[in-house]
PDB file of N, CA and C in Angstrom:
ATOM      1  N   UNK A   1     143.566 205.077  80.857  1.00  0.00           N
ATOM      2  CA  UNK A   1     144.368 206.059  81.525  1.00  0.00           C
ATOM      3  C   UNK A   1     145.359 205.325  82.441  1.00  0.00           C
ATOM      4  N   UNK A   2     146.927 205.586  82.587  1.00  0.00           N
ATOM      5  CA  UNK A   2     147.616 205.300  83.307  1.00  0.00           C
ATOM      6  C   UNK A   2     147.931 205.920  84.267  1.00  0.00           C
ATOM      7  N   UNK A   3     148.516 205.340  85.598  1.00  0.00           N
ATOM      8  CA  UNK A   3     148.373 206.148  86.738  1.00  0.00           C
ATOM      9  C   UNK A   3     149.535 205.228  87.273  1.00  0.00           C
ATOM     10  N   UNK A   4     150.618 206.095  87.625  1.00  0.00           N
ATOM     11  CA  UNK A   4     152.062 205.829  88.406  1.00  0.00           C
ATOM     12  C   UNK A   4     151.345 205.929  89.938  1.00  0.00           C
ATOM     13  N   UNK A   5     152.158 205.141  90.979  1.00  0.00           N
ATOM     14  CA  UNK A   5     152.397 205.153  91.931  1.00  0.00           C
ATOM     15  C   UNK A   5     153.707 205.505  92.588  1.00  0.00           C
ATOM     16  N   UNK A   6     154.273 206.109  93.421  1.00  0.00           N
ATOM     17  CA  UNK A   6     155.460 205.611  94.320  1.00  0.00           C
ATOM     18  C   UNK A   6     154.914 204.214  95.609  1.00  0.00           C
ATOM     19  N   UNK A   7     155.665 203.643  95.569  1.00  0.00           N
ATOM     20  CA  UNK A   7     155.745 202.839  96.298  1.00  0.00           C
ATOM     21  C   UNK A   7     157.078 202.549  97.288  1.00  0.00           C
ATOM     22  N   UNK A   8     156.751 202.329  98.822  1.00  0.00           N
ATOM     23  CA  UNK A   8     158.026 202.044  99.478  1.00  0.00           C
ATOM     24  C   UNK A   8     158.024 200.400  99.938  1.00  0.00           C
ATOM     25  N   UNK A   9     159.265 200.026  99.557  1.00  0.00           N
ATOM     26  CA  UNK A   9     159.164 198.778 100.377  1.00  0.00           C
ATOM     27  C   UNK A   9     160.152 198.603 100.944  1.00  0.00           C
ATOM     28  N   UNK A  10     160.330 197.591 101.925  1.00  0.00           N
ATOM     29  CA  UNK A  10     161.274 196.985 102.777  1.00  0.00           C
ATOM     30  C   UNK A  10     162.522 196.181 101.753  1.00  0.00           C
ATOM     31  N   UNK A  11     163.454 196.108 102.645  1.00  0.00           N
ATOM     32  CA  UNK A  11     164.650 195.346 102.076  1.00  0.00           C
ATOM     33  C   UNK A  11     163.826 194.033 101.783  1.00  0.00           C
ATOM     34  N   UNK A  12     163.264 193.075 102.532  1.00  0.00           N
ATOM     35  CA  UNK A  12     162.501 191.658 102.193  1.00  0.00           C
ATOM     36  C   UNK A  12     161.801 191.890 101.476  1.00  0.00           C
ATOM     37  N   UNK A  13     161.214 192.855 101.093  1.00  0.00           N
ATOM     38  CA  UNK A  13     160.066 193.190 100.520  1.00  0.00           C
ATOM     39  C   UNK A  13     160.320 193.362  98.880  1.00  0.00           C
ATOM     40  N   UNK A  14     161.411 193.700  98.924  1.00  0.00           N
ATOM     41  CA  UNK A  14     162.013 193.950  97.260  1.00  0.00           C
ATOM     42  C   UNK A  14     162.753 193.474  96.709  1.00  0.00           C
ATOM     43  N   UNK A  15     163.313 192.404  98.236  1.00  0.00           N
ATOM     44  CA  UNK A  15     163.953 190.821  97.300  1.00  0.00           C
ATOM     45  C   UNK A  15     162.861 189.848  96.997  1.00  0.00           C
ATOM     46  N   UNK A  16     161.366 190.276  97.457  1.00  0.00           N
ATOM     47  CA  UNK A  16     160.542 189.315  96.980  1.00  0.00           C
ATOM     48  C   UNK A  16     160.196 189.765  95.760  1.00  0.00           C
ATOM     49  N   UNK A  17     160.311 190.973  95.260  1.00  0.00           N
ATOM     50  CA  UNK A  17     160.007 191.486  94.450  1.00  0.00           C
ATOM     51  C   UNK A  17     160.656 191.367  92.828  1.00  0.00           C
ATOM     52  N   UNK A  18     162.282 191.112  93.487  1.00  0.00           N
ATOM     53  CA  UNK A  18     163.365 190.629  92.773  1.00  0.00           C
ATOM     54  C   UNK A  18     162.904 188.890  91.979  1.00  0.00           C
ATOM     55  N   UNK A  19     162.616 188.552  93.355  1.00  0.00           N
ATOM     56  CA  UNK A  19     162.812 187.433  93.051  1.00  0.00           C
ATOM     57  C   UNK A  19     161.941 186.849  91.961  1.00  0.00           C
ATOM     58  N   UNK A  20     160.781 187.436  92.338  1.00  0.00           N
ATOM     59  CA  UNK A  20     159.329 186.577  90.920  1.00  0.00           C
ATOM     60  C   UNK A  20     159.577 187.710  90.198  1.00  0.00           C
ATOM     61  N   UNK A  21     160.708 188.661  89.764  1.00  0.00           N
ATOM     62  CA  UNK A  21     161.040 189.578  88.460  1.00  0.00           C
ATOM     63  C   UNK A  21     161.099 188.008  87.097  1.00  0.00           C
ATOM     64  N   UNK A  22     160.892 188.456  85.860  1.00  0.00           N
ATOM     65  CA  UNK A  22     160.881 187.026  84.934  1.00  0.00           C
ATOM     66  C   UNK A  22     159.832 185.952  85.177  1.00  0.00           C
ATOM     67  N   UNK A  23     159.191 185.982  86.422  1.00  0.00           N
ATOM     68  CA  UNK A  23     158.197 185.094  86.188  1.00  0.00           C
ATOM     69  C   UNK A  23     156.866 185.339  86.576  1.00  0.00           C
ATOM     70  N   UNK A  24     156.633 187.160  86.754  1.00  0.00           N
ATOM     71  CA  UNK A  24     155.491 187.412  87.327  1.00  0.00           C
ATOM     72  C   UNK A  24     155.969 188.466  86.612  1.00  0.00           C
ATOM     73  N   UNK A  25     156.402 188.549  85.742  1.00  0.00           N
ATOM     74  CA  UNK A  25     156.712 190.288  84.897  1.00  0.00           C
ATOM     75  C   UNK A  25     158.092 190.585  84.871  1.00  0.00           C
ATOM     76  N   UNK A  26     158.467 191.120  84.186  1.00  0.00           N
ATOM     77  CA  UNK A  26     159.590 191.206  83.216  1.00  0.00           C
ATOM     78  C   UNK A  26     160.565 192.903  83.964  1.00  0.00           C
ATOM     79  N   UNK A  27     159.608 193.630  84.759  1.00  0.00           N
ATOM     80  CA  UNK A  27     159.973 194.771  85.799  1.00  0.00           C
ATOM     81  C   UNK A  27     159.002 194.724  87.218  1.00  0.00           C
ATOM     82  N   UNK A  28     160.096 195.550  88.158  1.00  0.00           N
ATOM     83  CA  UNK A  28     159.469 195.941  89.092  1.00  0.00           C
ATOM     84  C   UNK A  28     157.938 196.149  89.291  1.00  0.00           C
ATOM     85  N   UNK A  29     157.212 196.979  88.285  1.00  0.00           N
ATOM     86  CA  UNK A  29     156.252 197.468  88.137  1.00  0.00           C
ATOM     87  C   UNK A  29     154.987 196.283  87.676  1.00  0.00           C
ATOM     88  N   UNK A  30     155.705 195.781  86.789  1.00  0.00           N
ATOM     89  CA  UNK A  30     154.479 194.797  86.367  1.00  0.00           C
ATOM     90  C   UNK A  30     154.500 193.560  87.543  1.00  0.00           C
ATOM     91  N   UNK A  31     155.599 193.457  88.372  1.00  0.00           N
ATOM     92  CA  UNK A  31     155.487 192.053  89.257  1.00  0.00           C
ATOM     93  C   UNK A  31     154.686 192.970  89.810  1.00  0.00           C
ATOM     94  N   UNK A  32     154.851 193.822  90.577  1.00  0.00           N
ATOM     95  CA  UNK A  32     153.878 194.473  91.342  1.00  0.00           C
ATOM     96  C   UNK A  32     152.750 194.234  91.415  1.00  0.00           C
ATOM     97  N   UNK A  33     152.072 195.039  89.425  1.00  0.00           N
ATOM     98  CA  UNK A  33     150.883 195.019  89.299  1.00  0.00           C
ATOM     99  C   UNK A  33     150.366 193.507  89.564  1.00  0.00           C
ATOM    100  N   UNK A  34     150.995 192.594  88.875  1.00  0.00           N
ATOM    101  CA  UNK A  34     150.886 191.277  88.566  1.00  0.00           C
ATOM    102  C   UNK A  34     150.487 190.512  90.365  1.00  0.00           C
ATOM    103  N   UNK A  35     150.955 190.736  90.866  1.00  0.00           N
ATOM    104  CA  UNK A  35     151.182 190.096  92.981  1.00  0.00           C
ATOM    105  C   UNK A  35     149.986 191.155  93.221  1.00  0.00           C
ATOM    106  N   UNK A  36     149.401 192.459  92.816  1.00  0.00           N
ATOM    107  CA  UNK A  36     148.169 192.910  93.237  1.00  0.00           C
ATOM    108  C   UNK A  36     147.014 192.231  92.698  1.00  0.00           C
ATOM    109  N   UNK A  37     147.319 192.092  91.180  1.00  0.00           N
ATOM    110  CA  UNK A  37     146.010 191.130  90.942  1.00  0.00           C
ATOM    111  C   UNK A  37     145.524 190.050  90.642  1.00  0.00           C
ATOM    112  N   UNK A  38     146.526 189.396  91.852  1.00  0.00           N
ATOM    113  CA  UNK A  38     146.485 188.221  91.501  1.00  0.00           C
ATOM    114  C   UNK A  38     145.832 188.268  93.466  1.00  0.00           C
ATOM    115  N   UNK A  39     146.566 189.208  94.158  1.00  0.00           N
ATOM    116  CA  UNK A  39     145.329 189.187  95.318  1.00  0.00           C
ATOM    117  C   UNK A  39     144.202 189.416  95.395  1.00  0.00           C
ATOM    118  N   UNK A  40     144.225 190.506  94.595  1.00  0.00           N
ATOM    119  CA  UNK A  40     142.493 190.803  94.251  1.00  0.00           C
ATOM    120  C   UNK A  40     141.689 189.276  94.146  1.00  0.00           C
ATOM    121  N   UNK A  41     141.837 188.687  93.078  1.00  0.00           N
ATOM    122  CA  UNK A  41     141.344 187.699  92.921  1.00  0.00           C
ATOM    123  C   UNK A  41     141.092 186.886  93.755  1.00  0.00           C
ATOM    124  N   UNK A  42     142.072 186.318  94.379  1.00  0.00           N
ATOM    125  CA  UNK A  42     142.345 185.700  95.253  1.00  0.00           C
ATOM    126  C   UNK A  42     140.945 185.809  96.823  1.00  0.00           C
ATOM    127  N   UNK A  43     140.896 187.214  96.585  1.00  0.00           N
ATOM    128  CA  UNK A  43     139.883 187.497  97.453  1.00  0.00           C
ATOM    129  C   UNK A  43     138.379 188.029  96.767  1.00  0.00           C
ATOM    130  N   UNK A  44     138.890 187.463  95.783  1.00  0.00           N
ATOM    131  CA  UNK A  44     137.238 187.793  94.945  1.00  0.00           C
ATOM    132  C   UNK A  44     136.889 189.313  94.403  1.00  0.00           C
ATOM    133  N   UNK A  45     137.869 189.462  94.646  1.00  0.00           N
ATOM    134  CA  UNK A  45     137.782 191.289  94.171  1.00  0.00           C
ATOM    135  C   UNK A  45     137.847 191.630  92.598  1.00  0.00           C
ATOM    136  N   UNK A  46     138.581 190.579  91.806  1.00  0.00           N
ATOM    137  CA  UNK A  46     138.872 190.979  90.874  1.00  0.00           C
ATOM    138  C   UNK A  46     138.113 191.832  89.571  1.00  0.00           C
ATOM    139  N   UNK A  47     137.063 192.026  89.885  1.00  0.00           N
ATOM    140  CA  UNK A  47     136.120 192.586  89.190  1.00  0.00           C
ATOM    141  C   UNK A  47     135.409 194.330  89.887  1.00  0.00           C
ATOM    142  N   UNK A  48     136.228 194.593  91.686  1.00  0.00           N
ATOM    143  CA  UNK A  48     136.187 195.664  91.608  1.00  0.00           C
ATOM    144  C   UNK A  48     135.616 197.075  91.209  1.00  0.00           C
ATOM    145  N   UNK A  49     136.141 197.030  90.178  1.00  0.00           N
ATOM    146  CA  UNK A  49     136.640 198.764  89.738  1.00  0.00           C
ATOM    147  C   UNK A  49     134.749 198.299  88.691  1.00  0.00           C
ATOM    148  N   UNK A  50     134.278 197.658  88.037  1.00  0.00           N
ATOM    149  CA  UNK A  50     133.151 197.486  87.631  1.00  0.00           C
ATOM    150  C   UNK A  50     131.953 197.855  88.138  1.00  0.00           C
ATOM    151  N   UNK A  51     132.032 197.894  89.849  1.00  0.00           N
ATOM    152  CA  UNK A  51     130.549 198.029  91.025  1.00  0.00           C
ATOM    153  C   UNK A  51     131.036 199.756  90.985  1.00  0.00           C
ATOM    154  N   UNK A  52     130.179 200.341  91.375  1.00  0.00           N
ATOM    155  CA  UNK A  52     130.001 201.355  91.566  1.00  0.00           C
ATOM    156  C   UNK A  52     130.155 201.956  93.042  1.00  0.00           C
ATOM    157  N   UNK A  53     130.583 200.783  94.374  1.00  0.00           N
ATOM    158  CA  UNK A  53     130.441 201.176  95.719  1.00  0.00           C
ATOM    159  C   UNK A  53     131.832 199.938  95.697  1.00  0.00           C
ATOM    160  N   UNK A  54     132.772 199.897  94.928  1.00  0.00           N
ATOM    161  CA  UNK A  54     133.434 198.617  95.115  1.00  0.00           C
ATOM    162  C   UNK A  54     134.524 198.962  96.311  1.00  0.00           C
ATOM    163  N   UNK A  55     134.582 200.484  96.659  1.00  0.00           N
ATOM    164  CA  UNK A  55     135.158 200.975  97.784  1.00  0.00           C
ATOM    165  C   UNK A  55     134.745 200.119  99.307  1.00  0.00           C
ATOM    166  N   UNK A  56     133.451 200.401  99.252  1.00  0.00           N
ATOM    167  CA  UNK A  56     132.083 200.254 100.399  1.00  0.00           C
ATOM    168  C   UNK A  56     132.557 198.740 100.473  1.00  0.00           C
ATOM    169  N   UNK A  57     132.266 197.756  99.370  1.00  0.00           N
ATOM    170  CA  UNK A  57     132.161 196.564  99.187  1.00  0.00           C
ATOM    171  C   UNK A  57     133.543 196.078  99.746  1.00  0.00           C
ATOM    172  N   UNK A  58     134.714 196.274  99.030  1.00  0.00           N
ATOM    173  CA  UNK A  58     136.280 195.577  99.428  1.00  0.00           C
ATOM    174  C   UNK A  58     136.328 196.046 101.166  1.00  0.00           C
ATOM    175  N   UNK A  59     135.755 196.945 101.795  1.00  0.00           N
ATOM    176  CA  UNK A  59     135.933 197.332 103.179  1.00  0.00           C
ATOM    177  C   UNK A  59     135.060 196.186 104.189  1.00  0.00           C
ATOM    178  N   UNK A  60     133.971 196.167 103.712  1.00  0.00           N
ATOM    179  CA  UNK A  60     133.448 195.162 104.257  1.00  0.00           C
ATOM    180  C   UNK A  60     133.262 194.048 104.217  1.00  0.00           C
ATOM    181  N   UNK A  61     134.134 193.526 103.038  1.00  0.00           N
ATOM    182  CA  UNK A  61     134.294 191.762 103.093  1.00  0.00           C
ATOM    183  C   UNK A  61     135.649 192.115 103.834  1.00  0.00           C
ATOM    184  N   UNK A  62     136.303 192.511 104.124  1.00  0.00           N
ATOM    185  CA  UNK A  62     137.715 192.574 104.518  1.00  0.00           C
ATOM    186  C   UNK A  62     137.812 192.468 106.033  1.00  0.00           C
ATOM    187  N   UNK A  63     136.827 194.003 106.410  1.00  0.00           N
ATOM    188  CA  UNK A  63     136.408 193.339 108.449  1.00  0.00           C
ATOM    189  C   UNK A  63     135.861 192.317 108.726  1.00  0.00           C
ATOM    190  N   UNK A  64     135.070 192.176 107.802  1.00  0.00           N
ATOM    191  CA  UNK A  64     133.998 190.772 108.403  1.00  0.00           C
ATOM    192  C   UNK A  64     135.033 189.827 108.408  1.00  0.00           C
ATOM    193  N   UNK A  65     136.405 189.486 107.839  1.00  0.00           N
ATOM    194  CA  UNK A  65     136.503 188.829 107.859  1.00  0.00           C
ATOM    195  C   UNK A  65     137.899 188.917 109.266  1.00  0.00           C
ATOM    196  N   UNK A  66     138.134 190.167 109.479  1.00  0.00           N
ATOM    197  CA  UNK A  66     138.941 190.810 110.456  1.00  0.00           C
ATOM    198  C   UNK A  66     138.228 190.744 111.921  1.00  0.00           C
ATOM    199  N   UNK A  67     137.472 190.972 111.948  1.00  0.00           N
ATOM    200  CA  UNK A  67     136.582 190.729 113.324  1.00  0.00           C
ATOM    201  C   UNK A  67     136.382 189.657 113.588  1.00  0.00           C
ATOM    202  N   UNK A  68     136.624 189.597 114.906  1.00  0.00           N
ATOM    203  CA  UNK A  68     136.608 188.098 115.798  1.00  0.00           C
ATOM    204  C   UNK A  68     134.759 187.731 116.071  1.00  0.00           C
ATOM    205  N   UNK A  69     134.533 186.526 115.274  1.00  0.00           N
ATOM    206  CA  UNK A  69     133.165 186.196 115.918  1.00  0.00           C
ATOM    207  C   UNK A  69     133.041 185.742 116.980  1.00  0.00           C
ATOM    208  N   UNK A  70     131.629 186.324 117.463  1.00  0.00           N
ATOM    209  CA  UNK A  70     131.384 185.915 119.330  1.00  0.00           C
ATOM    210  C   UNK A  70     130.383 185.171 118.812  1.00  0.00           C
ATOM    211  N   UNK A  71     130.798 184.151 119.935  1.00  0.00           N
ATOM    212  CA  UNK A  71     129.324 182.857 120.307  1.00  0.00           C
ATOM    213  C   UNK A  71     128.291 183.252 121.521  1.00  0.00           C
ATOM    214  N   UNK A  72     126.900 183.413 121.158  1.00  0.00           N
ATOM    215  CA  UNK A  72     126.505 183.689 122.258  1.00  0.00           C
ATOM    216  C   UNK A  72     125.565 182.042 122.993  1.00  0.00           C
TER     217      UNK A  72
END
């Protein structure tokens, strides 16, 4: 099943978008997809949409890693 988005971006934001056009996908849409999952990965996510709580899961590797650790 396919599923459109709108998306807004910034002026910088869509000359970066421009720019890896041809070498991260051939349109707007696929650099897109292509720069999302290539973060996913990046953060170990890429497998996601497979867990059944992968909501639960991407939230909490994400603070833990957002929250400042205290030394006691």
């Amino acid at each position: 099943m396919v599923k459109h988005i709108l998306v807004t971006l910034s002026d910088e934001q869509y000359r970066c978008v421009s720019f890896l056009r041809n070498k991260m996908g051939s349109s707007d849409a696929e650099v897109l997809r292509n720069v999302f999952l290539s973060w996913l990965a990046e953060k170990a996510m890429i497998g996601c949409w497979e867990i059944d709580r992968a909501v639960e899961e991407f939230q909490r590797r994400w603070i833990e890693k957002k929250e400042p650790k205290t030394t006691v």
